[in-house]
C-alpha atoms as a PDB file:
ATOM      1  CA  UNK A   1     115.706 115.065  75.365  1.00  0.00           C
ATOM      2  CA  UNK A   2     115.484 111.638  76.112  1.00  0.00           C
ATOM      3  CA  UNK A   3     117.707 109.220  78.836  1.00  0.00           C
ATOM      4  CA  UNK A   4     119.749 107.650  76.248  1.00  0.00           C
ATOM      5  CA  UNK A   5     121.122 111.353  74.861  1.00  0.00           C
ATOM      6  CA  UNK A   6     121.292 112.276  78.146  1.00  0.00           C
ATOM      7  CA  UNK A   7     123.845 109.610  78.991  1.00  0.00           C
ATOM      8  CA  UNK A   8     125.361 109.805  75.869  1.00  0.00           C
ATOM      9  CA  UNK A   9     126.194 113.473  76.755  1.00  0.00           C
ATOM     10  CA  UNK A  10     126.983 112.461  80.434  1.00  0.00           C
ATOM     11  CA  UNK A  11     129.488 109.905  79.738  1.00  0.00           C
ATOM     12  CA  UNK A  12     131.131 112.368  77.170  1.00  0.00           C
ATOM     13  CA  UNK A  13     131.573 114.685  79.773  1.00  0.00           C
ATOM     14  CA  UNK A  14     132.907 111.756  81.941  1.00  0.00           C
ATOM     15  CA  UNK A  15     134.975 110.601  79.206  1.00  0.00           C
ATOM     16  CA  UNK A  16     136.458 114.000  78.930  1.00  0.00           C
ATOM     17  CA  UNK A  17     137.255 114.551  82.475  1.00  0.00           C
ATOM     18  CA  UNK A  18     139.075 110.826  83.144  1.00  0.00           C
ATOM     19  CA  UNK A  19     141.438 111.650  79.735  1.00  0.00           C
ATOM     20  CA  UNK A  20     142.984 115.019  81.834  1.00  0.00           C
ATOM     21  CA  UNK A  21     143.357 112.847  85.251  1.00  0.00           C
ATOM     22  CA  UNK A  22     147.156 110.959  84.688  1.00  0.00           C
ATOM     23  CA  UNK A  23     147.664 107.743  83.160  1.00  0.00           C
ATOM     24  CA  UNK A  24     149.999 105.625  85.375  1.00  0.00           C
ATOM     25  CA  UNK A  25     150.217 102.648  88.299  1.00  0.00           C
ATOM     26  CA  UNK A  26     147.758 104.431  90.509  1.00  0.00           C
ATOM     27  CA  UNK A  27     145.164 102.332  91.824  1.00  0.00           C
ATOM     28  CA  UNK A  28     142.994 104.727  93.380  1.00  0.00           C
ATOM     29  CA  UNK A  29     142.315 105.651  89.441  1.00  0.00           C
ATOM     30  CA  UNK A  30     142.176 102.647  87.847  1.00  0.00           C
ATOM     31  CA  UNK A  31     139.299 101.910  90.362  1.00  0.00           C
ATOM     32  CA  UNK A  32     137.608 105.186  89.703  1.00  0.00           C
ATOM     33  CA  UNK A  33     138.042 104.341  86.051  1.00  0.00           C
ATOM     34  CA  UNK A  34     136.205 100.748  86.605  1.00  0.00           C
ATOM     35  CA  UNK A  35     133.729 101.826  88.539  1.00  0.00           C
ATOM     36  CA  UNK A  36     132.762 104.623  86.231  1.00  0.00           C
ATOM     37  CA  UNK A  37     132.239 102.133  83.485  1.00  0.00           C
ATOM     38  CA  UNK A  38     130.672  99.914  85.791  1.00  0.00           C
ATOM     39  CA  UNK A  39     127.971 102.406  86.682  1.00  0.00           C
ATOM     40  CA  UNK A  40     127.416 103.864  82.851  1.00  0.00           C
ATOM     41  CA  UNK A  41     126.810 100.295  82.429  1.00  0.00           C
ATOM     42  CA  UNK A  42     124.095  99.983  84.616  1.00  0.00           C
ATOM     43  CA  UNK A  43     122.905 102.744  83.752  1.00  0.00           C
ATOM     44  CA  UNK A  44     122.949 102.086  80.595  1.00  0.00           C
ATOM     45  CA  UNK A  45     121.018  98.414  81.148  1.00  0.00           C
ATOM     46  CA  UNK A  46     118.344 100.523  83.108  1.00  0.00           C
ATOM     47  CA  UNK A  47     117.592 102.367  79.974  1.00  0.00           C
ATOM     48  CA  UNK A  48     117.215  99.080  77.766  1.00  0.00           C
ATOM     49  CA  UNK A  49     115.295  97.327  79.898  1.00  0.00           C
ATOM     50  CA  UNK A  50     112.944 100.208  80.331  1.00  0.00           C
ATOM     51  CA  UNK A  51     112.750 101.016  76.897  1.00  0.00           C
ATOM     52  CA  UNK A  52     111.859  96.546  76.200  1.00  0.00           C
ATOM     53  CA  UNK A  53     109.672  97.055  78.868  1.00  0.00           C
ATOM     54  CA  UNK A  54     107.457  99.857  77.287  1.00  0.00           C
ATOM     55  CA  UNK A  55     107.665  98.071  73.961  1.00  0.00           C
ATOM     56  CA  UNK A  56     106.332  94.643  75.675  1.00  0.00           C
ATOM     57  CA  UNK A  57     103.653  97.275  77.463  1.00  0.00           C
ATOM     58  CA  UNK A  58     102.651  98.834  73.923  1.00  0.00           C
ATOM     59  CA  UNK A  59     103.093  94.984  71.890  1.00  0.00           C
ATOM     60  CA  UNK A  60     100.146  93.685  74.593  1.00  0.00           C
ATOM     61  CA  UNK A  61      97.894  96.266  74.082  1.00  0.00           C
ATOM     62  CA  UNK A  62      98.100  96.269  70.368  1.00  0.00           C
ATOM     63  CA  UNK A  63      97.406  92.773  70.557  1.00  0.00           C
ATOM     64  CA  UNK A  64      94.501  93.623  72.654  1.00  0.00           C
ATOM     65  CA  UNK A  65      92.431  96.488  70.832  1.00  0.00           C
ATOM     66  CA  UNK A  66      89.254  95.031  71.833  1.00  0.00           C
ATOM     67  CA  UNK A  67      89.712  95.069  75.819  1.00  0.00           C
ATOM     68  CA  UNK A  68      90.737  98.816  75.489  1.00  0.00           C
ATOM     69  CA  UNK A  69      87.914  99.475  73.065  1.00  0.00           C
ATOM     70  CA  UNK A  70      85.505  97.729  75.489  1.00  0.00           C
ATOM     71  CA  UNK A  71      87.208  99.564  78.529  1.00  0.00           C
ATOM     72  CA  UNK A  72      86.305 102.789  76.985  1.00  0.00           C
ATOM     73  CA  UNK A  73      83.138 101.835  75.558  1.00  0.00           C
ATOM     74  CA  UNK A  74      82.195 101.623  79.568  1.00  0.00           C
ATOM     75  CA  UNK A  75      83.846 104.354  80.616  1.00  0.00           C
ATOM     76  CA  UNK A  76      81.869 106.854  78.173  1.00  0.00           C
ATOM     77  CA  UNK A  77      78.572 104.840  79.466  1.00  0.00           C
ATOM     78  CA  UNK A  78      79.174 105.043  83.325  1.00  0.00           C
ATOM     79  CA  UNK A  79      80.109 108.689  82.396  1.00  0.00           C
ATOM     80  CA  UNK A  80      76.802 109.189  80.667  1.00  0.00           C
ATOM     81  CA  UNK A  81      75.009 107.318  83.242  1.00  0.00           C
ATOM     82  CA  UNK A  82      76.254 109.521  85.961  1.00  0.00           C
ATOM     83  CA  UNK A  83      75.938 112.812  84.009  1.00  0.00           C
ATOM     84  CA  UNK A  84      72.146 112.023  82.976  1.00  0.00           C
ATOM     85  CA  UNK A  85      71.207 110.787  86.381  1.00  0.00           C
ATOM     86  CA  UNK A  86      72.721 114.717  87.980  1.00  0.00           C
ATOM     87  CA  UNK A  87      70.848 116.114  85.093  1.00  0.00           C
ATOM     88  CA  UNK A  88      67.747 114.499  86.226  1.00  0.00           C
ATOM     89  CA  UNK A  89      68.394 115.011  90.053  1.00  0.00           C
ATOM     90  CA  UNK A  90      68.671 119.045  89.247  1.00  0.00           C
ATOM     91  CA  UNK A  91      65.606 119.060  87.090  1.00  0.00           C
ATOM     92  CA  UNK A  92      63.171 117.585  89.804  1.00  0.00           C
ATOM     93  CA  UNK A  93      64.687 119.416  92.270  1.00  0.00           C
ATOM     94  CA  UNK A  94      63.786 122.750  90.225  1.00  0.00           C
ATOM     95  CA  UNK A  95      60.343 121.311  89.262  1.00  0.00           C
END
């Protein structure tokens, strides 16, 4: 499941819980009230920007499939490089 339907279910829950506390003048609960929407909004703002974020992330390297094919390209060749040189060290050393 991911953060958003997590906080969606969260703040039902929250929701649910604030309807059975009393209505009235009290101002202890009125500032429990604004500070629970006060946090659900940041919470919620944490979630958007992370999700632009990600997007922006994935946008760059779309824009970019070169670099990551040429990235890989010398990955697999420092990879080969290193595998044929401990090939080669084991075979003299059984020789």
């Amino acid at each position: 499941m991911d953060k958003s339907k997590r906080l969606d279910e969260l703040v039902g829950r929250v929701d649910e819980l604030l309807v059975r506390l009393p209505d009235g003048p009290n101002p202890d609960l009125a500032a429990l009230r604004d500070r629970v929407d006060a946090e659900i909004l940041m919470a919620w703002t944490a979630i958007s920007l992370e999700a632009a974020r990600r997007r922006e992330s994935i946008g760059r390297a779309a824009r970019r499939p070169w670099t990551i094919v040429g990235v890989a390209l010398l990955v697999g060749v420092c990879a080969s490089f290193l595998l044929s040189g401990t090939a080669l060290s084991r075979g003299s050393k059984q020789g």
